[in-house]
PDB file of N, CA and C in Angstrom:
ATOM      1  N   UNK A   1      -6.855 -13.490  11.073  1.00  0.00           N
ATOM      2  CA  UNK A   1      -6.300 -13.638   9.739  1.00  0.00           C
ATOM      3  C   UNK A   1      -5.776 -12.292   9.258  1.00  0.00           C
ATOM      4  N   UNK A   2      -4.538 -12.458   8.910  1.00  0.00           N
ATOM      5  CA  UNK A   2      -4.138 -11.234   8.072  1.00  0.00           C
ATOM      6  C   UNK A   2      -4.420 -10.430   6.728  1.00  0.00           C
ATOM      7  N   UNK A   3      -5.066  -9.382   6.498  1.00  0.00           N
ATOM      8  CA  UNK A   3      -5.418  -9.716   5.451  1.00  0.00           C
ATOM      9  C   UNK A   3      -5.042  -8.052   4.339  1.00  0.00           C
ATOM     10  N   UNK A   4      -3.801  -7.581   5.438  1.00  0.00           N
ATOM     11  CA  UNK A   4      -2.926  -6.236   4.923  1.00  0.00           C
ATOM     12  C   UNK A   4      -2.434  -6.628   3.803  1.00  0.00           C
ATOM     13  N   UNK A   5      -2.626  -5.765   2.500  1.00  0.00           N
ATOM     14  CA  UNK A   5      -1.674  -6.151   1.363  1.00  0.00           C
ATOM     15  C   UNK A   5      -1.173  -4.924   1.168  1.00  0.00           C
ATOM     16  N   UNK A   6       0.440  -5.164   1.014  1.00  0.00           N
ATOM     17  CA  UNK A   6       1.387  -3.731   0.981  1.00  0.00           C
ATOM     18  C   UNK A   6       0.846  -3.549  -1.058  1.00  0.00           C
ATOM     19  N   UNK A   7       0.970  -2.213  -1.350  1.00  0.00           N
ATOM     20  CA  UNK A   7       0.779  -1.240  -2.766  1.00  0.00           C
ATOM     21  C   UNK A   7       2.268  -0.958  -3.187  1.00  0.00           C
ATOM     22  N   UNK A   8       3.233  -1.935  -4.029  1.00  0.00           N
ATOM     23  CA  UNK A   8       4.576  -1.280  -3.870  1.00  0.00           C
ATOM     24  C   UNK A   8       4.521  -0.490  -5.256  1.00  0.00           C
ATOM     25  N   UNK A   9       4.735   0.702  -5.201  1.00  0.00           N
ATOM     26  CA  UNK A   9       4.417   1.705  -6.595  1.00  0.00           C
ATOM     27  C   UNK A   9       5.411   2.334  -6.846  1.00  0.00           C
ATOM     28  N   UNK A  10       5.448   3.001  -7.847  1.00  0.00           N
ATOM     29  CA  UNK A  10       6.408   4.205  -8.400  1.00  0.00           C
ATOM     30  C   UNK A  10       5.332   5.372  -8.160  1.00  0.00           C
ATOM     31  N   UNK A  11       5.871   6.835  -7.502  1.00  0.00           N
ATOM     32  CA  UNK A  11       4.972   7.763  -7.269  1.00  0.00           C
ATOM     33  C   UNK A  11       4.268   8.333  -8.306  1.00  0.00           C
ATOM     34  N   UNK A  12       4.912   7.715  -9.122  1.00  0.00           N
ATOM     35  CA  UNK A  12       3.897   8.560 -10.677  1.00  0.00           C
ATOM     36  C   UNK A  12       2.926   8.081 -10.907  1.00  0.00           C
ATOM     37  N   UNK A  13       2.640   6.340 -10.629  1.00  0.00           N
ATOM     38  CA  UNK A  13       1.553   5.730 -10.859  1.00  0.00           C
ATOM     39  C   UNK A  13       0.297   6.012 -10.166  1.00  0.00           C
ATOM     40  N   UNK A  14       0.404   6.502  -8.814  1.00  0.00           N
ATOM     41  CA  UNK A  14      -0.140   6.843  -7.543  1.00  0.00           C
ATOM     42  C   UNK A  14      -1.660   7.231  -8.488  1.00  0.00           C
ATOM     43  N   UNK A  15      -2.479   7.724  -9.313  1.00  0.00           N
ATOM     44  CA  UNK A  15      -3.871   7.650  -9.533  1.00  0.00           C
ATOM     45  C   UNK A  15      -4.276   5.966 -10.145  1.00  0.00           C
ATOM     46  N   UNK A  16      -3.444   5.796 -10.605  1.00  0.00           N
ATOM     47  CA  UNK A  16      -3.806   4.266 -10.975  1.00  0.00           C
ATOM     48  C   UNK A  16      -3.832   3.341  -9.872  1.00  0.00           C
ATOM     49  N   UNK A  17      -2.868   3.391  -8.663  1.00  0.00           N
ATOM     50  CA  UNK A  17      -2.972   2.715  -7.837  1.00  0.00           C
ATOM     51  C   UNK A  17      -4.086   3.322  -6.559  1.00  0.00           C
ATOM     52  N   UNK A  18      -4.376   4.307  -6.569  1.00  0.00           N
ATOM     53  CA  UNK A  18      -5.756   4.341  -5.940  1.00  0.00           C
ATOM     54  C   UNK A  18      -6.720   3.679  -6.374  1.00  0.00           C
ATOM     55  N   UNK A  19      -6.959   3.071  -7.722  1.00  0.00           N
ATOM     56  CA  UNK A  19      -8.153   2.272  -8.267  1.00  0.00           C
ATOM     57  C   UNK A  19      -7.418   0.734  -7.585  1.00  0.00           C
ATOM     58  N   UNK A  20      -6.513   0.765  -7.396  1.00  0.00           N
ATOM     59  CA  UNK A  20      -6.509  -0.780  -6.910  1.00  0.00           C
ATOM     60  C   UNK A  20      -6.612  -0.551  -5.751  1.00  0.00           C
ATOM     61  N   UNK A  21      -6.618   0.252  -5.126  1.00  0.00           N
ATOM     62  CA  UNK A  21      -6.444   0.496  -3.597  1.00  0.00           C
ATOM     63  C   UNK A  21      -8.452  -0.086  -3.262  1.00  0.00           C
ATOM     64  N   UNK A  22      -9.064   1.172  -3.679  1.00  0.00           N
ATOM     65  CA  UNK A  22     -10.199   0.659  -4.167  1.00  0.00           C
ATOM     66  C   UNK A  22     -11.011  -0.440  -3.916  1.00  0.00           C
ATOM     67  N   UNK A  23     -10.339  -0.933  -4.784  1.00  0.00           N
ATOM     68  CA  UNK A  23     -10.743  -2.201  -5.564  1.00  0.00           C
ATOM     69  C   UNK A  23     -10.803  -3.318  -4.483  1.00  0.00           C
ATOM     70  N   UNK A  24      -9.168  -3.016  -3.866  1.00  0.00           N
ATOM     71  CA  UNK A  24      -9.033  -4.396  -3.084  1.00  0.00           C
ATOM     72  C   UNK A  24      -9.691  -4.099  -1.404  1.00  0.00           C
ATOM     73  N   UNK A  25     -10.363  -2.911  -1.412  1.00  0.00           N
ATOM     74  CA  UNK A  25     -10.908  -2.571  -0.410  1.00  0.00           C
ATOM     75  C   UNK A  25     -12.648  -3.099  -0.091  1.00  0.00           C
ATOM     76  N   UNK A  26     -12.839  -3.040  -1.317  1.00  0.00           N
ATOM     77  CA  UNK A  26     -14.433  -3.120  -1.820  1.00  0.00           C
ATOM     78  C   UNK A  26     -14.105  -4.762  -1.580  1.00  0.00           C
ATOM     79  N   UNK A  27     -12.926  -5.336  -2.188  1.00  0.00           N
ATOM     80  CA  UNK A  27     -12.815  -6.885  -1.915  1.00  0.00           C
ATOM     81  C   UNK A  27     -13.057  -7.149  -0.611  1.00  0.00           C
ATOM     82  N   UNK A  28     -12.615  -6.637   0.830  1.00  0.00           N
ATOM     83  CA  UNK A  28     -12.821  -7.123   1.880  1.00  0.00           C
ATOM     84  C   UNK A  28     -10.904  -7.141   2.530  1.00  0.00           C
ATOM     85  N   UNK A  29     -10.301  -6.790   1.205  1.00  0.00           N
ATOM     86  CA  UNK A  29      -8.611  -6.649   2.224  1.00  0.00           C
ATOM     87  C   UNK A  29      -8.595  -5.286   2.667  1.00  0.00           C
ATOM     88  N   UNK A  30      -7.803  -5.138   3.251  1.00  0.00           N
ATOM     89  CA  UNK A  30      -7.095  -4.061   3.989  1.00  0.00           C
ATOM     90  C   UNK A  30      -5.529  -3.324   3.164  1.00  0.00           C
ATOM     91  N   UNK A  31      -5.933  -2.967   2.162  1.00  0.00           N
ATOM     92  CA  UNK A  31      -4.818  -2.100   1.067  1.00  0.00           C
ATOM     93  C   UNK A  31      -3.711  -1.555   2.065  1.00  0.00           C
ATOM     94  N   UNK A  32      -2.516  -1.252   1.963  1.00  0.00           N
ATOM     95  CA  UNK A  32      -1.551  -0.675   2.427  1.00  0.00           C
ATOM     96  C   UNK A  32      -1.148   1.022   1.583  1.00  0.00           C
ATOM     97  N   UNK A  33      -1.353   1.811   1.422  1.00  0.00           N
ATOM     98  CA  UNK A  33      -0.577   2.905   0.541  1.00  0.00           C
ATOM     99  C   UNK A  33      -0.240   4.057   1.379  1.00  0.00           C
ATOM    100  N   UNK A  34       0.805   4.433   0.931  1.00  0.00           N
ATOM    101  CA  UNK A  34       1.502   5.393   2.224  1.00  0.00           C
ATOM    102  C   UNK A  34       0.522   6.707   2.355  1.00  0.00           C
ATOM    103  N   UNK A  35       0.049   7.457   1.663  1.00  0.00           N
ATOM    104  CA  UNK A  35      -1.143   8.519   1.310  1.00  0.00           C
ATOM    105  C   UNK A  35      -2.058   8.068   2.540  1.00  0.00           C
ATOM    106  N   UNK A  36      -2.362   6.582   2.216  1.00  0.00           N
ATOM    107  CA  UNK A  36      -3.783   6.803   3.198  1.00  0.00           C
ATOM    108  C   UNK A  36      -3.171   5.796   4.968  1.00  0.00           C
ATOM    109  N   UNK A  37      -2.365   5.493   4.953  1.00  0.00           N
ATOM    110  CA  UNK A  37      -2.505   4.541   6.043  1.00  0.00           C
ATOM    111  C   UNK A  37      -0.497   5.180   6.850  1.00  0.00           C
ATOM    112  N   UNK A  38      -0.018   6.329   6.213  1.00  0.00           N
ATOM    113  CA  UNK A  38       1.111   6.494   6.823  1.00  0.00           C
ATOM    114  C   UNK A  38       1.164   7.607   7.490  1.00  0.00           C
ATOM    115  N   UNK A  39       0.939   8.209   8.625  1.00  0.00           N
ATOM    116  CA  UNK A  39       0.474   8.749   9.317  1.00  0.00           C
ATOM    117  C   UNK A  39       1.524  10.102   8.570  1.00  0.00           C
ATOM    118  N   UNK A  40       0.811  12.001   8.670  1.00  0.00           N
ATOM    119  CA  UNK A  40       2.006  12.827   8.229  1.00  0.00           C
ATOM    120  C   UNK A  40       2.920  12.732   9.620  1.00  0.00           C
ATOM    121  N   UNK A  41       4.209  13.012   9.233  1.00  0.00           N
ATOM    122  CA  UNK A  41       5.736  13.114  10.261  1.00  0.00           C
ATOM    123  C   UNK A  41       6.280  12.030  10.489  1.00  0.00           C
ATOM    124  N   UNK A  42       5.792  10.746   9.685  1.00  0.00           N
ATOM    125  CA  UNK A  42       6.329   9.331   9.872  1.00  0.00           C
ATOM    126  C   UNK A  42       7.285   9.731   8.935  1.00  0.00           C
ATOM    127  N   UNK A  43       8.481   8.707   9.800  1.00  0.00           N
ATOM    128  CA  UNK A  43      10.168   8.653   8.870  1.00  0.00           C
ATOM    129  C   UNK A  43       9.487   7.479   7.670  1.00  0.00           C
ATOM    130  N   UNK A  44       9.808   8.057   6.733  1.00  0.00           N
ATOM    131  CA  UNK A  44       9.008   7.317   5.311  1.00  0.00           C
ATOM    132  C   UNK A  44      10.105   5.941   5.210  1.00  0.00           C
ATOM    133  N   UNK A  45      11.222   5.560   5.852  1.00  0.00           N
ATOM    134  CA  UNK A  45      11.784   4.543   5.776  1.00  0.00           C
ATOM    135  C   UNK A  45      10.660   3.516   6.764  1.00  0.00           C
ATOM    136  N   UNK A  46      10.624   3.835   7.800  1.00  0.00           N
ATOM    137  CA  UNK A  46      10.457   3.373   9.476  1.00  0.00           C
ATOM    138  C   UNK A  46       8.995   2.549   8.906  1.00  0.00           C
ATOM    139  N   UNK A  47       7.710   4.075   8.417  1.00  0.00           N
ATOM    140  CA  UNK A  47       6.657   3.787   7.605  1.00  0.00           C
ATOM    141  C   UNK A  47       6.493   3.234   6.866  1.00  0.00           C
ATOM    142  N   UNK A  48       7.224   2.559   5.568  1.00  0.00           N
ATOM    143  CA  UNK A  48       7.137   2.003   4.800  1.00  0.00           C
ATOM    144  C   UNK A  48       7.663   0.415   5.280  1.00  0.00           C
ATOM    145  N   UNK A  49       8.529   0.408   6.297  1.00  0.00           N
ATOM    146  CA  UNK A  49       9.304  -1.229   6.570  1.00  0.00           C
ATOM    147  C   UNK A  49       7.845  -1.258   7.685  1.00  0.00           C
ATOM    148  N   UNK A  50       7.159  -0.644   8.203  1.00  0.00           N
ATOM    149  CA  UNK A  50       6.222  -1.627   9.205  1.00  0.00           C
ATOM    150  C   UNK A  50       5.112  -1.579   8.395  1.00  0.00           C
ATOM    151  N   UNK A  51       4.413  -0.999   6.926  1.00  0.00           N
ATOM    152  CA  UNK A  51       3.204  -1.382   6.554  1.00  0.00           C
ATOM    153  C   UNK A  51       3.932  -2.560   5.438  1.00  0.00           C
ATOM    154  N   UNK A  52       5.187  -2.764   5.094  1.00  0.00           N
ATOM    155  CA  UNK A  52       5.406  -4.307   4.611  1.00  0.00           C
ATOM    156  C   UNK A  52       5.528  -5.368   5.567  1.00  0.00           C
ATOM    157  N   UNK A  53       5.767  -5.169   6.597  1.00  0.00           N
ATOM    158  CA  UNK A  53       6.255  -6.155   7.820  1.00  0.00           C
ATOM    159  C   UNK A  53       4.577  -6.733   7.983  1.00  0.00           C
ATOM    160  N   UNK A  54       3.660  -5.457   8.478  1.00  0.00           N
ATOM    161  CA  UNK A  54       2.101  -6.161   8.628  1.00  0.00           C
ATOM    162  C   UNK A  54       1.374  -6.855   7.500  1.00  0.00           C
ATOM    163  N   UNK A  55       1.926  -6.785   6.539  1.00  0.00           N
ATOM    164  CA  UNK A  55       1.217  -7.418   5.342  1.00  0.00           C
ATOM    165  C   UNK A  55       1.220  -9.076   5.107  1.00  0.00           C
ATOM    166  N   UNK A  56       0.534  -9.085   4.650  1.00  0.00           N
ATOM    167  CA  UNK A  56       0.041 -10.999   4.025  1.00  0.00           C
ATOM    168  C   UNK A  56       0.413 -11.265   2.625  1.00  0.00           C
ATOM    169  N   UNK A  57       0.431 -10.334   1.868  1.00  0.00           N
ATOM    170  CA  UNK A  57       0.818  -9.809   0.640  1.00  0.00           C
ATOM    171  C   UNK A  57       1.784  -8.620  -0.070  1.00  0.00           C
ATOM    172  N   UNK A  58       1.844  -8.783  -0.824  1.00  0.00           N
ATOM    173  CA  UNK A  58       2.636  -7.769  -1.377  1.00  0.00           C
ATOM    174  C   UNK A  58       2.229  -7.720  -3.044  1.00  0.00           C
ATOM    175  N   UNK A  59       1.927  -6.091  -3.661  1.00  0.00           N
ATOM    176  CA  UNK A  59       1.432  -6.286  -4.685  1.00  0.00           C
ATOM    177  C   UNK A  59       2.863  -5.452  -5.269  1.00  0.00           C
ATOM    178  N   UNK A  60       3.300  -5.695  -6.071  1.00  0.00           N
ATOM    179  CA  UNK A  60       4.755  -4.616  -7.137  1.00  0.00           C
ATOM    180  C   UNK A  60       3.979  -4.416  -8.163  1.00  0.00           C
ATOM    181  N   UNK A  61       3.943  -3.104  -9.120  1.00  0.00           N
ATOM    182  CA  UNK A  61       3.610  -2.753  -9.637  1.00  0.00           C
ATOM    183  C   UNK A  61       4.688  -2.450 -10.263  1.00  0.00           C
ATOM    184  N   UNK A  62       4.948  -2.847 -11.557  1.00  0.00           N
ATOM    185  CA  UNK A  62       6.173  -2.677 -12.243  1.00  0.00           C
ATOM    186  C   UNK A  62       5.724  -1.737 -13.256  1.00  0.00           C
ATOM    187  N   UNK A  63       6.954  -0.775 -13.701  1.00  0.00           N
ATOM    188  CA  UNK A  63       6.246   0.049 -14.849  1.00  0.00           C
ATOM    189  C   UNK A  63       7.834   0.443 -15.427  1.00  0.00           C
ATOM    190  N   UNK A  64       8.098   1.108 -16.653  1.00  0.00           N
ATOM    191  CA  UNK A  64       9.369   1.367 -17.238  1.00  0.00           C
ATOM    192  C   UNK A  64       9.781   2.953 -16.495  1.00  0.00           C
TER     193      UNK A  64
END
């Protein structure tokens, strides 16, 4: 069962979305956020299209 959920954020939010990161970790999913799961020297395009590709979910975090 899949149970990767991609973190889609704005970089400013990035302390708020560590509490969901957290959160949904303590739940038993497997959080996606580029900080902790994108290895350093990954092409941040390449990195970011394969931790959405592995996901089951997708969370957007909308903000102004």
């Amino acid at each position: 069962m899949k149970d990767r959920i991609f973190l889609s954020h704005k970089g400013a939010n990035k302390p708020v979305i560590r509490c969901y990161y957290r959160a949904l970790g303590a739940a038993g999913f497997r959080p996606w956020l580029d900080e902790k799961d994108m290895p350093a020297g990954t092409n941040p395009d390449r990195g970011i299209r394969e931790g959405f590709k592995d996901a089951c979910a997708v969370i957007f975090f909308l903000t102004p």
